[in-house]
PDB file of N, CA and C in Angstrom:
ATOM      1  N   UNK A   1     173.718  42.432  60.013  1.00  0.00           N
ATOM      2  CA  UNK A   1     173.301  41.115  59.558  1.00  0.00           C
ATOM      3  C   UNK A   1     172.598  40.395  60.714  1.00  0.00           C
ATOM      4  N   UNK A   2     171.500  39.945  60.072  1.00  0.00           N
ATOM      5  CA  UNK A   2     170.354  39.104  61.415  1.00  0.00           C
ATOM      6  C   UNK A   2     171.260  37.990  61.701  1.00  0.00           C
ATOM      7  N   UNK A   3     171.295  37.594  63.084  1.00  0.00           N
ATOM      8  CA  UNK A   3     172.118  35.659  63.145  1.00  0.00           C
ATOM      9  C   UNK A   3     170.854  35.145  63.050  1.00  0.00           C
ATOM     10  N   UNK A   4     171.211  33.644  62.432  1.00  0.00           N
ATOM     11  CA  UNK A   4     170.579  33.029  62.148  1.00  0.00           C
ATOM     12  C   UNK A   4     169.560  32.021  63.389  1.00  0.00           C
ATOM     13  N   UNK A   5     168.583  31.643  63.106  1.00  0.00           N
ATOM     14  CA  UNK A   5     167.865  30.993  64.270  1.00  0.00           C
ATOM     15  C   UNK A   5     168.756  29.791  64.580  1.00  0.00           C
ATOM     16  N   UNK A   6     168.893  29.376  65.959  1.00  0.00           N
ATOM     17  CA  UNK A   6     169.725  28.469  66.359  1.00  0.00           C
ATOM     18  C   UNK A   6     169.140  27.103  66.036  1.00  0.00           C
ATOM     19  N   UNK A   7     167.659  26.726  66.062  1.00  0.00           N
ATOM     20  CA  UNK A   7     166.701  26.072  65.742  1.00  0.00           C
ATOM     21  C   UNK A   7     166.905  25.817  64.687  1.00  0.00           C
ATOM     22  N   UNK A   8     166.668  26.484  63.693  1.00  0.00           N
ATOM     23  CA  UNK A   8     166.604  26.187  61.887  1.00  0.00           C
ATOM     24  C   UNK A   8     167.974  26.097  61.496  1.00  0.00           C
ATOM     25  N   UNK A   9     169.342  26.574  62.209  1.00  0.00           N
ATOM     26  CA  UNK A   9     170.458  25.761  62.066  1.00  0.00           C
ATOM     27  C   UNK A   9     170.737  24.366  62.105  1.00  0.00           C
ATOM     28  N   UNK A  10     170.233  24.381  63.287  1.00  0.00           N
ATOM     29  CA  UNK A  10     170.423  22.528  63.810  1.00  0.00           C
ATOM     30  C   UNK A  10     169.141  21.716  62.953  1.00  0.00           C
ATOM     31  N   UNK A  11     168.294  22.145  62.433  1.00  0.00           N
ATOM     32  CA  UNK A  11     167.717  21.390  61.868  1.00  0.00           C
ATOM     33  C   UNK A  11     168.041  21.090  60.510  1.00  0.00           C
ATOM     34  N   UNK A  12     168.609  22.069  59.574  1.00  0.00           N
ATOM     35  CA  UNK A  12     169.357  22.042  58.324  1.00  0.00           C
ATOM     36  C   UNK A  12     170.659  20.892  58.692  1.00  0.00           C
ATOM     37  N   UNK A  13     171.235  20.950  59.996  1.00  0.00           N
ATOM     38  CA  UNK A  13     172.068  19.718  59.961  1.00  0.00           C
ATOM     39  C   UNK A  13     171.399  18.668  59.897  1.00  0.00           C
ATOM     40  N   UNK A  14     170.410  17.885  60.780  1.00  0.00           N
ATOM     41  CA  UNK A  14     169.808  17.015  61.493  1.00  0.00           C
ATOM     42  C   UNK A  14     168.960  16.813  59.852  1.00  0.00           C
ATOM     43  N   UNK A  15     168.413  17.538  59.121  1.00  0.00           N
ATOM     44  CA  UNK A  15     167.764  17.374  57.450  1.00  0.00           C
ATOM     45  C   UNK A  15     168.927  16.239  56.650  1.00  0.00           C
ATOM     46  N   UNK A  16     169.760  16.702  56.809  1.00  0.00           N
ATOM     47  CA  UNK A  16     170.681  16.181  55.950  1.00  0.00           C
ATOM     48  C   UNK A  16     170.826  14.790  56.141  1.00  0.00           C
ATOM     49  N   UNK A  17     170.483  13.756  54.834  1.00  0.00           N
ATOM     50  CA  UNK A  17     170.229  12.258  55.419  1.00  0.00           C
ATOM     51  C   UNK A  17     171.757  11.779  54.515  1.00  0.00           C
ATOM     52  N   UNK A  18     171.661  10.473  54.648  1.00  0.00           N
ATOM     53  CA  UNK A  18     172.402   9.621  53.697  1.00  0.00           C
ATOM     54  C   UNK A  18     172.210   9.586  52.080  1.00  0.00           C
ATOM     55  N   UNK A  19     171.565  10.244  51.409  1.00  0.00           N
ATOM     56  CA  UNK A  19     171.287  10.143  50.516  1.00  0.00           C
ATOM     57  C   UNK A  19     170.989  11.732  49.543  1.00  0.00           C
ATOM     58  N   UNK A  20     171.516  11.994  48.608  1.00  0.00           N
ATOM     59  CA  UNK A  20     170.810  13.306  48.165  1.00  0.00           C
ATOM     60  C   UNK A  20     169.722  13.471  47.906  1.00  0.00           C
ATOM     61  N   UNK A  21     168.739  12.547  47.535  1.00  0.00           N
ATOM     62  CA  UNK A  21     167.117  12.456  47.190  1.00  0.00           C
ATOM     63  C   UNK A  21     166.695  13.519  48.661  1.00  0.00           C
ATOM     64  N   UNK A  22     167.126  12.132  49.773  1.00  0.00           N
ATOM     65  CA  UNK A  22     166.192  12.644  50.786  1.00  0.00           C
ATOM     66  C   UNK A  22     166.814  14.042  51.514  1.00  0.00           C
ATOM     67  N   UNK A  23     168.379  14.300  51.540  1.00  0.00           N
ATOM     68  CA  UNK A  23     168.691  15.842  51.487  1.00  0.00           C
ATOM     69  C   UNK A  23     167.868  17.074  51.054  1.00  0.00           C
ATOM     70  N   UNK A  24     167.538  16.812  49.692  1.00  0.00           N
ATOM     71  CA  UNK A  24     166.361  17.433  49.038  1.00  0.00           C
ATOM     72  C   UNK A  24     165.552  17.827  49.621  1.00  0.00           C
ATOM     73  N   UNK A  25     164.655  16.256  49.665  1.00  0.00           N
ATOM     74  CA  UNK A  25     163.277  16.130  50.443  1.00  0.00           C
ATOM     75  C   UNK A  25     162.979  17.112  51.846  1.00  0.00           C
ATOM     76  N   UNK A  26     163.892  16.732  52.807  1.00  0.00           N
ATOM     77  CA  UNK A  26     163.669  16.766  54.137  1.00  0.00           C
ATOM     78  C   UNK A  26     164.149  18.673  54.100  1.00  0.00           C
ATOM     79  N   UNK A  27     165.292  18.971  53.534  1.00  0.00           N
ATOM     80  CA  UNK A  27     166.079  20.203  53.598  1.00  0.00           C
ATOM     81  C   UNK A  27     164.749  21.077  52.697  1.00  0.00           C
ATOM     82  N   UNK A  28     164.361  20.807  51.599  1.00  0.00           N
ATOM     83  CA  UNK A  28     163.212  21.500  50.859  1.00  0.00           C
ATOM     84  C   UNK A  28     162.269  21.930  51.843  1.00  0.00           C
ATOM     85  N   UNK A  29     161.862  21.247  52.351  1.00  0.00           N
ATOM     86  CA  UNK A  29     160.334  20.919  52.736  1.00  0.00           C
ATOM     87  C   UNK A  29     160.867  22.253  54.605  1.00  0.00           C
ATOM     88  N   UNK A  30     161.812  21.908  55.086  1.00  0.00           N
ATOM     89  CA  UNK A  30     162.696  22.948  55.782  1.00  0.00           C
ATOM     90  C   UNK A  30     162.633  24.577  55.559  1.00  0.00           C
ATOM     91  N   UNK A  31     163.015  24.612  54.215  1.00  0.00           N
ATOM     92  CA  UNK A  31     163.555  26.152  53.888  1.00  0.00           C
ATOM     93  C   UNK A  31     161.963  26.244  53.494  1.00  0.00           C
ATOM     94  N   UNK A  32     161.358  25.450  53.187  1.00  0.00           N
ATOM     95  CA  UNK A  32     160.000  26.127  52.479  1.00  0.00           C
ATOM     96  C   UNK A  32     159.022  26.464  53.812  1.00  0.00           C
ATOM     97  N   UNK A  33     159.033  25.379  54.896  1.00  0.00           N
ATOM     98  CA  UNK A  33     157.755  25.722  55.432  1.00  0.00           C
ATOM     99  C   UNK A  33     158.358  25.747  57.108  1.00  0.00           C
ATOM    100  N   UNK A  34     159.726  25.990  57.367  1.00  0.00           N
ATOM    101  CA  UNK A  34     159.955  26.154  58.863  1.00  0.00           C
ATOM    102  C   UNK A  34     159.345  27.790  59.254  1.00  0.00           C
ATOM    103  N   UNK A  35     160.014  28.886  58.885  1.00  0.00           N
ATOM    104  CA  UNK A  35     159.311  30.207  59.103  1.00  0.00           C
ATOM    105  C   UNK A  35     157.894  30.450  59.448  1.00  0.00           C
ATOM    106  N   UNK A  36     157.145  29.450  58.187  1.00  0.00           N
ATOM    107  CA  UNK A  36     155.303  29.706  58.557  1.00  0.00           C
ATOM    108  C   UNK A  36     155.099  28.134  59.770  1.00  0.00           C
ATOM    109  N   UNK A  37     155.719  27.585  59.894  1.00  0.00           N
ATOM    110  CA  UNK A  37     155.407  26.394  60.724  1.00  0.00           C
ATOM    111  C   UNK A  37     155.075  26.730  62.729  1.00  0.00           C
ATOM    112  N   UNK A  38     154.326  25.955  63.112  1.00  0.00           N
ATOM    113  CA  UNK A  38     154.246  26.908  64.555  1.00  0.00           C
ATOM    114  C   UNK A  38     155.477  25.718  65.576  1.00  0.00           C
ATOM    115  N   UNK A  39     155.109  26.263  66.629  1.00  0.00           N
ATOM    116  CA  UNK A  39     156.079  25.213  67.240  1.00  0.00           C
ATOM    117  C   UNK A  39     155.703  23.587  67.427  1.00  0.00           C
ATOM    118  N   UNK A  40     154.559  23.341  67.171  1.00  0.00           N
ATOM    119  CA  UNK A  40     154.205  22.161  67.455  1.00  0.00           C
ATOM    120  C   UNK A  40     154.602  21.087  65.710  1.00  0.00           C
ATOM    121  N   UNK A  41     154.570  21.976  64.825  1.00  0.00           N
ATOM    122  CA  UNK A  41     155.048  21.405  63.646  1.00  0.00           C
ATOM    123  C   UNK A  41     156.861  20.946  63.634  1.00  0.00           C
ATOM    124  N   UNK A  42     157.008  22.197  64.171  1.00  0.00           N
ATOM    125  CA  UNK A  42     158.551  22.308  63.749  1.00  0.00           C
ATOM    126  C   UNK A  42     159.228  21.565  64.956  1.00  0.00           C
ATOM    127  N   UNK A  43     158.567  20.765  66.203  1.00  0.00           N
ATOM    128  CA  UNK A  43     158.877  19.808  66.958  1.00  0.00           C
ATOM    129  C   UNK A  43     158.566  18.406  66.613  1.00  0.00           C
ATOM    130  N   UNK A  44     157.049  18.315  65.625  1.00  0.00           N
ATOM    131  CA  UNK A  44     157.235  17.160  64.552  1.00  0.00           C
ATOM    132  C   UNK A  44     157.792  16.850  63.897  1.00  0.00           C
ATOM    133  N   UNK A  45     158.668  18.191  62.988  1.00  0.00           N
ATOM    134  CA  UNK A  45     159.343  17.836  62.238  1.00  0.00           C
ATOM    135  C   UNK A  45     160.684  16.965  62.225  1.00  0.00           C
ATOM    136  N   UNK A  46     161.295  18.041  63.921  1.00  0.00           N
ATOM    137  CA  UNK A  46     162.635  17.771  64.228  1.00  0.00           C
ATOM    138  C   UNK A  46     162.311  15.808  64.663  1.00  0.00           C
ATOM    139  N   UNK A  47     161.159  15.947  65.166  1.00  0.00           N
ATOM    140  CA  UNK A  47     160.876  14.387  65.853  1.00  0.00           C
ATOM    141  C   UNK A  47     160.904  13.223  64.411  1.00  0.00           C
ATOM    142  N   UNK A  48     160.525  13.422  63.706  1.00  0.00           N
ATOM    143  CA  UNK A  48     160.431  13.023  62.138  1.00  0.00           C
ATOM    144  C   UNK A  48     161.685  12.787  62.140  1.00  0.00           C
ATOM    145  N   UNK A  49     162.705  13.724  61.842  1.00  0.00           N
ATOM    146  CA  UNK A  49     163.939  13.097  61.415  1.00  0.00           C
ATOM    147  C   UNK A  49     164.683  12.545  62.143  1.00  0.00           C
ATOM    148  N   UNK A  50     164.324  12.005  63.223  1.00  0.00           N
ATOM    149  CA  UNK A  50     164.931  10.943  64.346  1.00  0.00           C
ATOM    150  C   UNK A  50     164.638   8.875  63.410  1.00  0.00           C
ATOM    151  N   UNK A  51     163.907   9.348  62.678  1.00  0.00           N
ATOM    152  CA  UNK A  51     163.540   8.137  62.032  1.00  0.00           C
ATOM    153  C   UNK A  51     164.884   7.688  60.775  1.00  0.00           C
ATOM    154  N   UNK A  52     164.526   6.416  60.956  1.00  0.00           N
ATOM    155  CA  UNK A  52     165.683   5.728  59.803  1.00  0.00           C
ATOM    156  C   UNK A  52     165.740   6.512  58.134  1.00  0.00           C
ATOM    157  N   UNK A  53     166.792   6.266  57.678  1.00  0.00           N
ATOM    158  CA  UNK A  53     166.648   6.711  56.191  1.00  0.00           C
ATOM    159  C   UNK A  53     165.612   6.071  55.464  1.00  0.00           C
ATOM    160  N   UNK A  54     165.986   4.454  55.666  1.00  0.00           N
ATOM    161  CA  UNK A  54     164.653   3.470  55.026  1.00  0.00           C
ATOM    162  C   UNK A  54     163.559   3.588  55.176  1.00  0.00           C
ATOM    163  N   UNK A  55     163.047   3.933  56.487  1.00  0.00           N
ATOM    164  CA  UNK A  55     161.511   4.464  56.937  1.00  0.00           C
ATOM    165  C   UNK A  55     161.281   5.733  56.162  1.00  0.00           C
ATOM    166  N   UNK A  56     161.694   6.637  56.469  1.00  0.00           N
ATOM    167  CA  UNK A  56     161.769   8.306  55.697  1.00  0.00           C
ATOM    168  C   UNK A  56     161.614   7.741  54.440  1.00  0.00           C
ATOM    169  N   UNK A  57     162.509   7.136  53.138  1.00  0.00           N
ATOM    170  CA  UNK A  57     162.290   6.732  52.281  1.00  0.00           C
ATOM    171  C   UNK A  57     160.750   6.192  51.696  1.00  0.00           C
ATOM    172  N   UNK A  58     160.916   5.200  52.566  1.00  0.00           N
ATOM    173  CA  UNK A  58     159.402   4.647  52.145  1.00  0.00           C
ATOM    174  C   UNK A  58     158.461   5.184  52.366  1.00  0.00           C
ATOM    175  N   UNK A  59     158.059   6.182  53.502  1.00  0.00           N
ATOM    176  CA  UNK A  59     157.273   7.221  53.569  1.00  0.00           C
ATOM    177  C   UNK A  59     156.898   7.883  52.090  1.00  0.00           C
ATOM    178  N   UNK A  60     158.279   8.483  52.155  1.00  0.00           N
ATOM    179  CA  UNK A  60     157.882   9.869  51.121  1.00  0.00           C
ATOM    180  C   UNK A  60     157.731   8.793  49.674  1.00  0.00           C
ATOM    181  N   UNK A  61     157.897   7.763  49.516  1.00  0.00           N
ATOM    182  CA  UNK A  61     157.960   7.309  48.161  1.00  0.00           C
ATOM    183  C   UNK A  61     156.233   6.834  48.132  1.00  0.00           C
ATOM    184  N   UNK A  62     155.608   6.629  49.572  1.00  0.00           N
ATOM    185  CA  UNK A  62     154.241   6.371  49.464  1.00  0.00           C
ATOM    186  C   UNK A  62     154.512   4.519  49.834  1.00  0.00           C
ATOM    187  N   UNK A  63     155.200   4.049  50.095  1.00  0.00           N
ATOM    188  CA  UNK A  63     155.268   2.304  50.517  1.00  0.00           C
ATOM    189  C   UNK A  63     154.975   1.995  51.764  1.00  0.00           C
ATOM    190  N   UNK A  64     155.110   3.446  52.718  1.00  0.00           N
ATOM    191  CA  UNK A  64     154.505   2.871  54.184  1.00  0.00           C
ATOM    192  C   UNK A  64     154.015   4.261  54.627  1.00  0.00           C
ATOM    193  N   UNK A  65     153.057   3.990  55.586  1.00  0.00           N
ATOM    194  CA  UNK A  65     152.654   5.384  56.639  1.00  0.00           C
ATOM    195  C   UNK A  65     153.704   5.337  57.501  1.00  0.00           C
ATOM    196  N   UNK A  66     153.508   6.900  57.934  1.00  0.00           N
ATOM    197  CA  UNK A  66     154.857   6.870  59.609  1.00  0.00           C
ATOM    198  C   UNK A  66     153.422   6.494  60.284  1.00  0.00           C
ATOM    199  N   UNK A  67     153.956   6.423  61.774  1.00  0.00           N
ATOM    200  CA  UNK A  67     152.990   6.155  62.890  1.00  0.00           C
ATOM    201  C   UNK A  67     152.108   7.104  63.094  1.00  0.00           C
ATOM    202  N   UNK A  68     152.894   8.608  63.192  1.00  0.00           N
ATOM    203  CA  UNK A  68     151.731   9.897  63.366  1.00  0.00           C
ATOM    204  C   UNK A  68     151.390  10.573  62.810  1.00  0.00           C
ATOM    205  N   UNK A  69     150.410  11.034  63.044  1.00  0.00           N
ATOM    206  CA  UNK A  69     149.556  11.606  61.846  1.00  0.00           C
ATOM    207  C   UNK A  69     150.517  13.416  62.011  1.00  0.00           C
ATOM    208  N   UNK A  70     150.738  13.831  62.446  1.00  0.00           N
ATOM    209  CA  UNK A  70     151.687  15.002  62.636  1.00  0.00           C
ATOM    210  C   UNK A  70     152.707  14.857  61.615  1.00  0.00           C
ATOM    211  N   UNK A  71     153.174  13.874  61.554  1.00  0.00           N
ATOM    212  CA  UNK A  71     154.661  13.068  60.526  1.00  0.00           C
ATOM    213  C   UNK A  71     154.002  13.039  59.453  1.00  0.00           C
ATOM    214  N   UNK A  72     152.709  12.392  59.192  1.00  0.00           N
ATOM    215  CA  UNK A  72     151.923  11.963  58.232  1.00  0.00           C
ATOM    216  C   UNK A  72     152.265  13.417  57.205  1.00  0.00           C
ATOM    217  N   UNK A  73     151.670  14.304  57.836  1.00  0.00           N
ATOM    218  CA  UNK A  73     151.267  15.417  57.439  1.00  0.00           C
ATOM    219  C   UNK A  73     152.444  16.529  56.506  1.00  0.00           C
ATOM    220  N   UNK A  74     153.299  16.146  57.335  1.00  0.00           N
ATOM    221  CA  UNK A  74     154.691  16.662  56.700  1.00  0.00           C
ATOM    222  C   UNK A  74     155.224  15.598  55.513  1.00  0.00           C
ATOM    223  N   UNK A  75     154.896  14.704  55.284  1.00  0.00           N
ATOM    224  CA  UNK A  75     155.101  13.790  54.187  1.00  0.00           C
ATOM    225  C   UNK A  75     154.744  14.222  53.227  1.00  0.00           C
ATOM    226  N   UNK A  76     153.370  14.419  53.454  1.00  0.00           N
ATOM    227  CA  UNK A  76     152.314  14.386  52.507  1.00  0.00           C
ATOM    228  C   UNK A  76     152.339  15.991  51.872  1.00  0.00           C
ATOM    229  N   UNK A  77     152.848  17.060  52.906  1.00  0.00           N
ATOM    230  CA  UNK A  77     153.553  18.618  52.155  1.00  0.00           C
ATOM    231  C   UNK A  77     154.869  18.028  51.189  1.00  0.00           C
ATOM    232  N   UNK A  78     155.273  17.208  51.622  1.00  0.00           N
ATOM    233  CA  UNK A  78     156.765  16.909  51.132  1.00  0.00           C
ATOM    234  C   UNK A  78     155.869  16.104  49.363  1.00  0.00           C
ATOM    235  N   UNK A  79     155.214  15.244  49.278  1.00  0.00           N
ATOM    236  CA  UNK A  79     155.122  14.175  48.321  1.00  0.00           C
ATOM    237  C   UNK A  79     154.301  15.275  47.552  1.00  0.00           C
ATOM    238  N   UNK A  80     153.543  16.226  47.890  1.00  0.00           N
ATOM    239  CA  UNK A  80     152.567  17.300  47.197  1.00  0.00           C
ATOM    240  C   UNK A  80     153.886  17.986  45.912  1.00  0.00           C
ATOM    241  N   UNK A  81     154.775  18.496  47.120  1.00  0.00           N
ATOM    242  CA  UNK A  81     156.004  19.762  46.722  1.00  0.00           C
ATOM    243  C   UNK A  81     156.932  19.304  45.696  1.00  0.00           C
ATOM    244  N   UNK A  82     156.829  17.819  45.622  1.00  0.00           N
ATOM    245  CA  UNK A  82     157.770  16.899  44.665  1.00  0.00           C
ATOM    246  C   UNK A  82     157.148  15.943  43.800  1.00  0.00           C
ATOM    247  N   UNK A  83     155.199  15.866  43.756  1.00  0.00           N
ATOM    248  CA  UNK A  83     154.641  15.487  42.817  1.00  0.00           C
ATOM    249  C   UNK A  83     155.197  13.890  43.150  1.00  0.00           C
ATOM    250  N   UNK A  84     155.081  13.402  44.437  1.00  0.00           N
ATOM    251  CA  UNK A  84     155.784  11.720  44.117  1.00  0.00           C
ATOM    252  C   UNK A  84     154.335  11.026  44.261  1.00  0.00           C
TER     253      UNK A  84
END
């Protein structure tokens, strides 16, 4: 049995928000595109979820931009993958 990446462990924790919507969101968008992601994504990403639930929220619901366009970008895979 392969062990698992220590990286995509801690990030399946660090995914996991206050809410099941954004569990979904953040954990989906994880299992779907960490493997093909390079390192500069998957250091946006982890940097992304340093942000509030409310910010993350309003992001992905489309009520505010994040600041970077790197963040931007992972939203906008996320709002594509869930049609919001």
């Amino acid at each position: 049995m392969e062990a698992e990446d220590p990286q995509l462990k801690r990030l399946r924790w660090r995914a996991r928000r206050g809410t099941r919507e954004l569990d979904a969101l953040f954990g989906g968008w994880l299992e779907e595109h960490f493997a093909q992601a390079d390192d500069t994504q998957r250091m946006a990403f982890d940097q992304l979820l340093d942000a509030q639930d409310p910010d993350l929220w309003d992001w992905v619901m489309g009520h505010a931009r994040p600041p970077r366009k790197d963040w931007q970008s992972i939203i906008d895979d996320i709002r594509t993958r869930h049609r919001l």
